[in-house]
N, C-alpha and C. Protein backbone atom coordinates (compact mmCIF):
# COMPACT_ATOMS: atom_id res chain seq x y z
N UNK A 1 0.85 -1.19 0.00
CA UNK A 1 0.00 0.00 0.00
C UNK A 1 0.88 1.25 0.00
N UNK A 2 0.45 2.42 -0.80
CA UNK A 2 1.02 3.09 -1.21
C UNK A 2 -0.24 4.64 -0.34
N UNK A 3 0.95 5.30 0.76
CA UNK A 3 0.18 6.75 0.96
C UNK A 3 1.06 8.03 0.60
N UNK A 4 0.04 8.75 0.38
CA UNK A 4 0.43 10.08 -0.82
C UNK A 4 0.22 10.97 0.24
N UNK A 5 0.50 12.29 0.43
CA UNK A 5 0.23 13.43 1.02
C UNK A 5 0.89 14.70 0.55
N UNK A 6 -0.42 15.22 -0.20
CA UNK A 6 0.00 16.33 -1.02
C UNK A 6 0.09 17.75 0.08
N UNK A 7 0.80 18.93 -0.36
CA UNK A 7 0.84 20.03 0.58
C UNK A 7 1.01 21.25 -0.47
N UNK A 8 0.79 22.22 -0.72
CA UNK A 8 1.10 23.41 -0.94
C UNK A 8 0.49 24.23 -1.67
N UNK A 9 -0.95 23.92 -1.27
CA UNK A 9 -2.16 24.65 -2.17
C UNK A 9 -2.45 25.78 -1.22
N UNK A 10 -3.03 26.73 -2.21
CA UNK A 10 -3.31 28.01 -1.52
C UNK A 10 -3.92 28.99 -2.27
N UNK A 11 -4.23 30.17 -2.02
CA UNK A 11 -4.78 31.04 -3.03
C UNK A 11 -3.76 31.95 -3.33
N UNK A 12 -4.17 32.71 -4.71
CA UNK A 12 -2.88 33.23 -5.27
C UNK A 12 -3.68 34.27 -6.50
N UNK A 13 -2.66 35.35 -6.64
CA UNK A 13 -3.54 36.06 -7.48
C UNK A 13 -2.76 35.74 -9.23
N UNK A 14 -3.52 35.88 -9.77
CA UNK A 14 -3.44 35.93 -11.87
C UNK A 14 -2.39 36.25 -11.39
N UNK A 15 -1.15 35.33 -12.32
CA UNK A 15 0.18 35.62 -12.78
C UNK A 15 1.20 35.02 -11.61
N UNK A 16 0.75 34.54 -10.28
CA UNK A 16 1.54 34.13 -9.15
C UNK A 16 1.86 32.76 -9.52
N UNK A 17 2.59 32.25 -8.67
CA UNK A 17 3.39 30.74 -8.01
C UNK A 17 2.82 30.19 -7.08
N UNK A 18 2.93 28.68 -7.14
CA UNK A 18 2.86 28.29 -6.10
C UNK A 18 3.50 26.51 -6.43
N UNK A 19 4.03 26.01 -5.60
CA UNK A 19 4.42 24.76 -5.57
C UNK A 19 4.25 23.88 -4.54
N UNK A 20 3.40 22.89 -5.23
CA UNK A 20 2.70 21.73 -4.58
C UNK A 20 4.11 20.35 -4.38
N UNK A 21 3.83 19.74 -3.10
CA UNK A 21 4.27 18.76 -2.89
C UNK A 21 3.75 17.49 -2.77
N UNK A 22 4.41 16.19 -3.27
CA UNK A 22 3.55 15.10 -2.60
C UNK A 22 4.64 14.15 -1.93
N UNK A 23 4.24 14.05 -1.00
CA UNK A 23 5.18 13.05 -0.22
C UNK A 23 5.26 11.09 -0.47
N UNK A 24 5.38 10.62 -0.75
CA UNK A 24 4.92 8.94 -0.67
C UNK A 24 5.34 8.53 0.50
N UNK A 25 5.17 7.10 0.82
CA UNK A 25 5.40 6.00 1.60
C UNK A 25 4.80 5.03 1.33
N UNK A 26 5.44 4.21 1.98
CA UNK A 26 4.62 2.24 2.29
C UNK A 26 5.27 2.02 0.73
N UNK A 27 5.54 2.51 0.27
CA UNK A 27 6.94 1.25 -0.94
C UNK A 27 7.97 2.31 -1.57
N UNK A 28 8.65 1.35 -2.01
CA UNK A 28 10.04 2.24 -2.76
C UNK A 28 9.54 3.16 -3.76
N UNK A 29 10.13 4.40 -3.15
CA UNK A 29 9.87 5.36 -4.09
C UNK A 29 10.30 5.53 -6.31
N UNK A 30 11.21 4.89 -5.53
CA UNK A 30 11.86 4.43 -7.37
C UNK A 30 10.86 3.79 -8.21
N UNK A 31 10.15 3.05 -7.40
CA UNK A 31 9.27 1.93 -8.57
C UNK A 31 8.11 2.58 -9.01
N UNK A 32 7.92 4.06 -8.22
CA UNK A 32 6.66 4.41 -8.75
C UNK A 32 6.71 5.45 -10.20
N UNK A 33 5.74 5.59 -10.71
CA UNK A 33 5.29 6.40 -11.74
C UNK A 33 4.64 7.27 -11.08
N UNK A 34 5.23 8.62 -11.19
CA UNK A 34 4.39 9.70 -10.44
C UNK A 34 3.08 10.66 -11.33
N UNK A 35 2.08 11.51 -10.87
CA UNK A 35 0.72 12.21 -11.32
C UNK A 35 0.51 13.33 -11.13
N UNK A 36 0.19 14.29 -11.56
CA UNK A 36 -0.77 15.54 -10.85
C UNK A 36 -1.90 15.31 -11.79
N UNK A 37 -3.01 15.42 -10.88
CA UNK A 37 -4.32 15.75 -11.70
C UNK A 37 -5.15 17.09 -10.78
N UNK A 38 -6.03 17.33 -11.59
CA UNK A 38 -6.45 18.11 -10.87
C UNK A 38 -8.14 18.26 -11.16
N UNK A 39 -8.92 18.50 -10.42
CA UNK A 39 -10.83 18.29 -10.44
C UNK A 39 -11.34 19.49 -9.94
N UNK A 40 -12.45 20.46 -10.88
CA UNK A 40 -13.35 21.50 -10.46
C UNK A 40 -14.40 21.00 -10.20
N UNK A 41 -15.32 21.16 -9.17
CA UNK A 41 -16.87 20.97 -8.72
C UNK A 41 -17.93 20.82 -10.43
N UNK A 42 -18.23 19.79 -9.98
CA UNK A 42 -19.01 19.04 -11.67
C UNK A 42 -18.04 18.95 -12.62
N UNK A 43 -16.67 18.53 -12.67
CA UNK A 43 -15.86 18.05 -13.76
C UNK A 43 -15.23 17.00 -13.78
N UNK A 44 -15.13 16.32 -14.38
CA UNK A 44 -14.42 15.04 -14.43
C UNK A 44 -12.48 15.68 -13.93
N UNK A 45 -11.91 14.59 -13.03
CA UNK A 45 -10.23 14.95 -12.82
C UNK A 45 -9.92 14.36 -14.17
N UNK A 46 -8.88 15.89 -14.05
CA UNK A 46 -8.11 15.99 -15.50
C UNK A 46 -6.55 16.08 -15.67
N UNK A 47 -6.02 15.26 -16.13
CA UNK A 47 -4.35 14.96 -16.36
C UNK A 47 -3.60 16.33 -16.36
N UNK A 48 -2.93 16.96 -15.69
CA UNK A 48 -2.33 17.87 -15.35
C UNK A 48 -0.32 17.51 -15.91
N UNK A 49 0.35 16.71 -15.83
CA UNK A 49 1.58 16.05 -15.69
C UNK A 49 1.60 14.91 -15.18
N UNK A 50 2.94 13.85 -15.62
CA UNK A 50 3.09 12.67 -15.19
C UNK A 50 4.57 12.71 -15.28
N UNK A 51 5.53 12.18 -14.58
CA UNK A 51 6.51 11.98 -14.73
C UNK A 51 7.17 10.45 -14.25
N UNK A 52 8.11 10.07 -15.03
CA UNK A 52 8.66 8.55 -15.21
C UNK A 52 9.25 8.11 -13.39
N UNK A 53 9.67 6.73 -13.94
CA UNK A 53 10.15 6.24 -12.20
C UNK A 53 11.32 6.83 -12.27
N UNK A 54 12.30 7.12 -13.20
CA UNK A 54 13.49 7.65 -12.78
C UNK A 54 13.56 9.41 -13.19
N UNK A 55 12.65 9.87 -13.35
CA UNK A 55 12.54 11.21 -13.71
C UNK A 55 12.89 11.55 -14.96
N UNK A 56 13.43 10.73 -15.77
CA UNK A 56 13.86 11.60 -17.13
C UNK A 56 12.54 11.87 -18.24
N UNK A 57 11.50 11.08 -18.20
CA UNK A 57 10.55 11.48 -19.05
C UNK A 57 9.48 12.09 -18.49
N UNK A 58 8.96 13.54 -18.75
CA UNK A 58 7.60 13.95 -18.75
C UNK A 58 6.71 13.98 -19.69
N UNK A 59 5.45 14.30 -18.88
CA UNK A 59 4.22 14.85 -20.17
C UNK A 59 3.51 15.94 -19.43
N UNK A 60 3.01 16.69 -20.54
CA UNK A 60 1.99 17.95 -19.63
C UNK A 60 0.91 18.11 -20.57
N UNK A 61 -0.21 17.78 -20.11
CA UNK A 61 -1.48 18.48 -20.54
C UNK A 61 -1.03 19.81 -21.55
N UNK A 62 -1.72 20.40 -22.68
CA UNK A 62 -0.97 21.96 -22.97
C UNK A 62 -1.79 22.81 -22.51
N UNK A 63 -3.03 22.64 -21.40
CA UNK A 63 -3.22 23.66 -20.82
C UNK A 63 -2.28 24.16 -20.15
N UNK A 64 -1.43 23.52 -19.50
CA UNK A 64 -0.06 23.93 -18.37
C UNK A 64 1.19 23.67 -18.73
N UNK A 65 1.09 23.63 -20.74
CA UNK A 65 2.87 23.13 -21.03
C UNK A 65 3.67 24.64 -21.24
N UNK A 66 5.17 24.63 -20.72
CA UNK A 66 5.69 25.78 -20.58
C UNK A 66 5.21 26.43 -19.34
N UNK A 67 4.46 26.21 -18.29
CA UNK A 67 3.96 27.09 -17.22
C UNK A 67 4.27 26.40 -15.97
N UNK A 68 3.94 25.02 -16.17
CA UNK A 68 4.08 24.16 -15.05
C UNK A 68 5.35 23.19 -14.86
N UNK A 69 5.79 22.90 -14.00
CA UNK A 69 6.96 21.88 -14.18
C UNK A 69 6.87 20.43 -13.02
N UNK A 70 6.83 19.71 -13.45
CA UNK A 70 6.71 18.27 -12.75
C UNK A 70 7.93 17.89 -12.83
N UNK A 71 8.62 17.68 -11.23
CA UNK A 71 10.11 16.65 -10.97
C UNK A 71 9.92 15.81 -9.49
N UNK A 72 10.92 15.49 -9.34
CA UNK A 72 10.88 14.84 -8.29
C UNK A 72 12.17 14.28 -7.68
N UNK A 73 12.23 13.65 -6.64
CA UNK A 73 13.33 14.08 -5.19
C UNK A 73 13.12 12.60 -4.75
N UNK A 74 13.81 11.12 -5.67
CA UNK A 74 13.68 10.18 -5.18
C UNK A 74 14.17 9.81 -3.64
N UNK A 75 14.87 10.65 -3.49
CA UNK A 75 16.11 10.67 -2.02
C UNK A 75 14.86 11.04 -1.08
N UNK A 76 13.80 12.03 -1.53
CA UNK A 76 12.94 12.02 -0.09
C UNK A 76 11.46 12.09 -0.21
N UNK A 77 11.42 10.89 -1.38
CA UNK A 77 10.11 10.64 -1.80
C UNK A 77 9.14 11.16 -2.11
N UNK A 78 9.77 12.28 -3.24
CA UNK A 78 8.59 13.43 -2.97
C UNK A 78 8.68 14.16 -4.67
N UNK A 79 7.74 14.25 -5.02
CA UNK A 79 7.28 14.71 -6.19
C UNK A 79 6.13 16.38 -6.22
N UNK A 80 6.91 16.89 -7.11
CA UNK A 80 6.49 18.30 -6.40
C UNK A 80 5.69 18.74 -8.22
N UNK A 81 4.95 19.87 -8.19
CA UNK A 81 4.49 20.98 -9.27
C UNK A 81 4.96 21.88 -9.15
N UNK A 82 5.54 22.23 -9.86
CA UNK A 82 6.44 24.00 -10.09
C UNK A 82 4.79 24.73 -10.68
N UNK A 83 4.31 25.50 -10.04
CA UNK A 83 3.17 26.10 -10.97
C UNK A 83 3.37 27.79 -11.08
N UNK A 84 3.36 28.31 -12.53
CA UNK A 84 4.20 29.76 -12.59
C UNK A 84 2.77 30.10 -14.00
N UNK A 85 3.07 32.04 -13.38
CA UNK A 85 1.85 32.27 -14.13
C UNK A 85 0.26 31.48 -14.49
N UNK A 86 0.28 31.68 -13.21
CA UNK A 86 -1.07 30.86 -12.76
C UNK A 86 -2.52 31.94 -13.16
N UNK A 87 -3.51 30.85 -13.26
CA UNK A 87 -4.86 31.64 -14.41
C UNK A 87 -5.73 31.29 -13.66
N UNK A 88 -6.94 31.97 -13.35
CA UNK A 88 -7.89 31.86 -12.57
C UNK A 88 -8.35 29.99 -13.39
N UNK A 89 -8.33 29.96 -14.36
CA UNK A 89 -8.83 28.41 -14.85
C UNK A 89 -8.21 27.53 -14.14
N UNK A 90 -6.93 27.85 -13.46
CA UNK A 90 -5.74 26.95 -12.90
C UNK A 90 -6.90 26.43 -11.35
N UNK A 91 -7.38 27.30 -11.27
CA UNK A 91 -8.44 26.79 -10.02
C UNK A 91 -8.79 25.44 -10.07
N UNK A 92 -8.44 24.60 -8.73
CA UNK A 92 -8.78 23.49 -8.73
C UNK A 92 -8.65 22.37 -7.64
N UNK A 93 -9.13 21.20 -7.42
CA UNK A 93 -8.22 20.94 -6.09
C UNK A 93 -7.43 19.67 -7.13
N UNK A 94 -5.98 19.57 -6.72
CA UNK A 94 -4.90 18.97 -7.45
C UNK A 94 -4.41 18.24 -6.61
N UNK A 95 -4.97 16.70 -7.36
CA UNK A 95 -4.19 15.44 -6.78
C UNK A 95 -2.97 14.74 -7.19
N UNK A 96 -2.04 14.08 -6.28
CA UNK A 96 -1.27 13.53 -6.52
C UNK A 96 -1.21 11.73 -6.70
N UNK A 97 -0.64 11.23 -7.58
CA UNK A 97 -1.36 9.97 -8.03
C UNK A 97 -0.21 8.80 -8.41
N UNK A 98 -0.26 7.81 -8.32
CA UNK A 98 0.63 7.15 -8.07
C UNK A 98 0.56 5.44 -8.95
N UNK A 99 1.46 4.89 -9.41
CA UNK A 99 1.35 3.66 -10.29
C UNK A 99 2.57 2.90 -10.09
N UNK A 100 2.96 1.62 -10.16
CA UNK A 100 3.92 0.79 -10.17
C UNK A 100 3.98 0.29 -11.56
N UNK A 101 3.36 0.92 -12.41
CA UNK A 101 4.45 1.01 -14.03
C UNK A 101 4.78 2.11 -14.42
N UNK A 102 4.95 2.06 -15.72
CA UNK A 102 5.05 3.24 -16.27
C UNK A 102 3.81 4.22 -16.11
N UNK A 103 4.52 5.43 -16.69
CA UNK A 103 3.82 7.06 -16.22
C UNK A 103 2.76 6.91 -16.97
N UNK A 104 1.55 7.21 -16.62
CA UNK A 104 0.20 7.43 -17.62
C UNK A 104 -0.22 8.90 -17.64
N UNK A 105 -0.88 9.15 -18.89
CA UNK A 105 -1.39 10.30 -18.93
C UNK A 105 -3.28 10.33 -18.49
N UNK A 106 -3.74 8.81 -18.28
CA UNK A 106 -5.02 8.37 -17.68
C UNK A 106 -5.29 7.81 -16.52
N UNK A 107 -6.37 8.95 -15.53
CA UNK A 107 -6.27 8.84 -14.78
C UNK A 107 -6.70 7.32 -13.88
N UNK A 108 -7.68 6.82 -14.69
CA UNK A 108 -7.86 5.11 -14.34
C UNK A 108 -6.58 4.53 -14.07
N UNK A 109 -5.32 5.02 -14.82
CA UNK A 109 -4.40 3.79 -14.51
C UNK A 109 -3.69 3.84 -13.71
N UNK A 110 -4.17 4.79 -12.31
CA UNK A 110 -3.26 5.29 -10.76
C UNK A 110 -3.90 4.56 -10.46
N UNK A 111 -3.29 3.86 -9.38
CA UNK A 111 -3.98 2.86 -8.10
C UNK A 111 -4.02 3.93 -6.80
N UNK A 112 -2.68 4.55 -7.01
CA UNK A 112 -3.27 5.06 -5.29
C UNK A 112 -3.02 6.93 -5.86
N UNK A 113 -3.96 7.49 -4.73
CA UNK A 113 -4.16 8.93 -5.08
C UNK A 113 -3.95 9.89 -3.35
N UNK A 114 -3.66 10.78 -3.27
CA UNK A 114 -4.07 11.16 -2.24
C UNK A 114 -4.83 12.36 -1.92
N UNK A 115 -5.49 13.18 -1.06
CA UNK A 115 -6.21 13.74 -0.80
C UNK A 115 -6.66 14.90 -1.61
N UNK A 116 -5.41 15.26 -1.76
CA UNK A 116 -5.79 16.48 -2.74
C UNK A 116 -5.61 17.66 -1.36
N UNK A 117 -5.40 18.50 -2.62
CA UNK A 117 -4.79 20.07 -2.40
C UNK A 117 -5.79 20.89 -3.14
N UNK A 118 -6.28 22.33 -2.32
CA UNK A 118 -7.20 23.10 -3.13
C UNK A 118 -5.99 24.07 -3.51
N UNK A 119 -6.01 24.96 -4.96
CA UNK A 119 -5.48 25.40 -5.24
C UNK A 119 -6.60 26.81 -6.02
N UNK A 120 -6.64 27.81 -5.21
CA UNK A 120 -7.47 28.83 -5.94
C UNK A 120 -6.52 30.11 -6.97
N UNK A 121 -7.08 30.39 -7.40
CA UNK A 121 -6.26 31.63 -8.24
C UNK A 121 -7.60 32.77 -8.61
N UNK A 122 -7.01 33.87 -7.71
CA UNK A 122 -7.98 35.03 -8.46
C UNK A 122 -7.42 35.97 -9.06
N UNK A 123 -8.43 36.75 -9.59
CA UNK A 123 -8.30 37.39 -11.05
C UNK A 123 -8.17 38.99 -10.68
């Protein structure tokens, strides 16, 4: 079993930063395929970034390509969102998501997720 604990949501005005963390545990951090997704009230969660078990390959949604940056910190199990020039659309609460294969860009193919982070942006 695999637990996630995301941190660094907050409100922020058009054009700000902010960077989200997710922590893992309960298995080796190497084997996982890391997620951000993120869900508005009546929307289906939507693929935000994914990045590989050893970090060298990403993907980004192009709502957030060039704006956002997905890496990660196998040494302390933790997979973070660089989020820059942020848009009131960026509103959302943004989960962190987790797989023992390769990186998916669909969210069915995470087994474990964790709580989620609200992330507001005003205008």
């Amino acid at each position: 079993q695999v637990q996630l604990v995301e941190s660094g949501g907050g409100l922020v005005q058009a054009g700000g930063s902010l960077k989200l963390s997710c922590v893992a545990s309960g298995r080796a951090f190497s084997t996982l395929a890391m997620g951000w997704f993120r869900q508005c009230p009546g929307k289906e969660r939507e693929f935000v970034a994914t990045i590989s078990r050893p970090g060298f390959v990403t993907k980004y949604a192009d709502s957030v390509k060039g704006r956002f940056t997905i890496s990660r910190d196998n040494a302390k199990n933790t997979v973070y969102l660089q989020m820059n020039s942020l848009k009131p659309e960026d509103t959302a609460v943004y989960y962190c998501a987790a797989r023992e294969s390769a990186s998916s860009t669909n969210a069915a193919d995470y087994t474990y997720w964790g709580q989620g982070t609200q992330v507001t942006v005003s205008s």
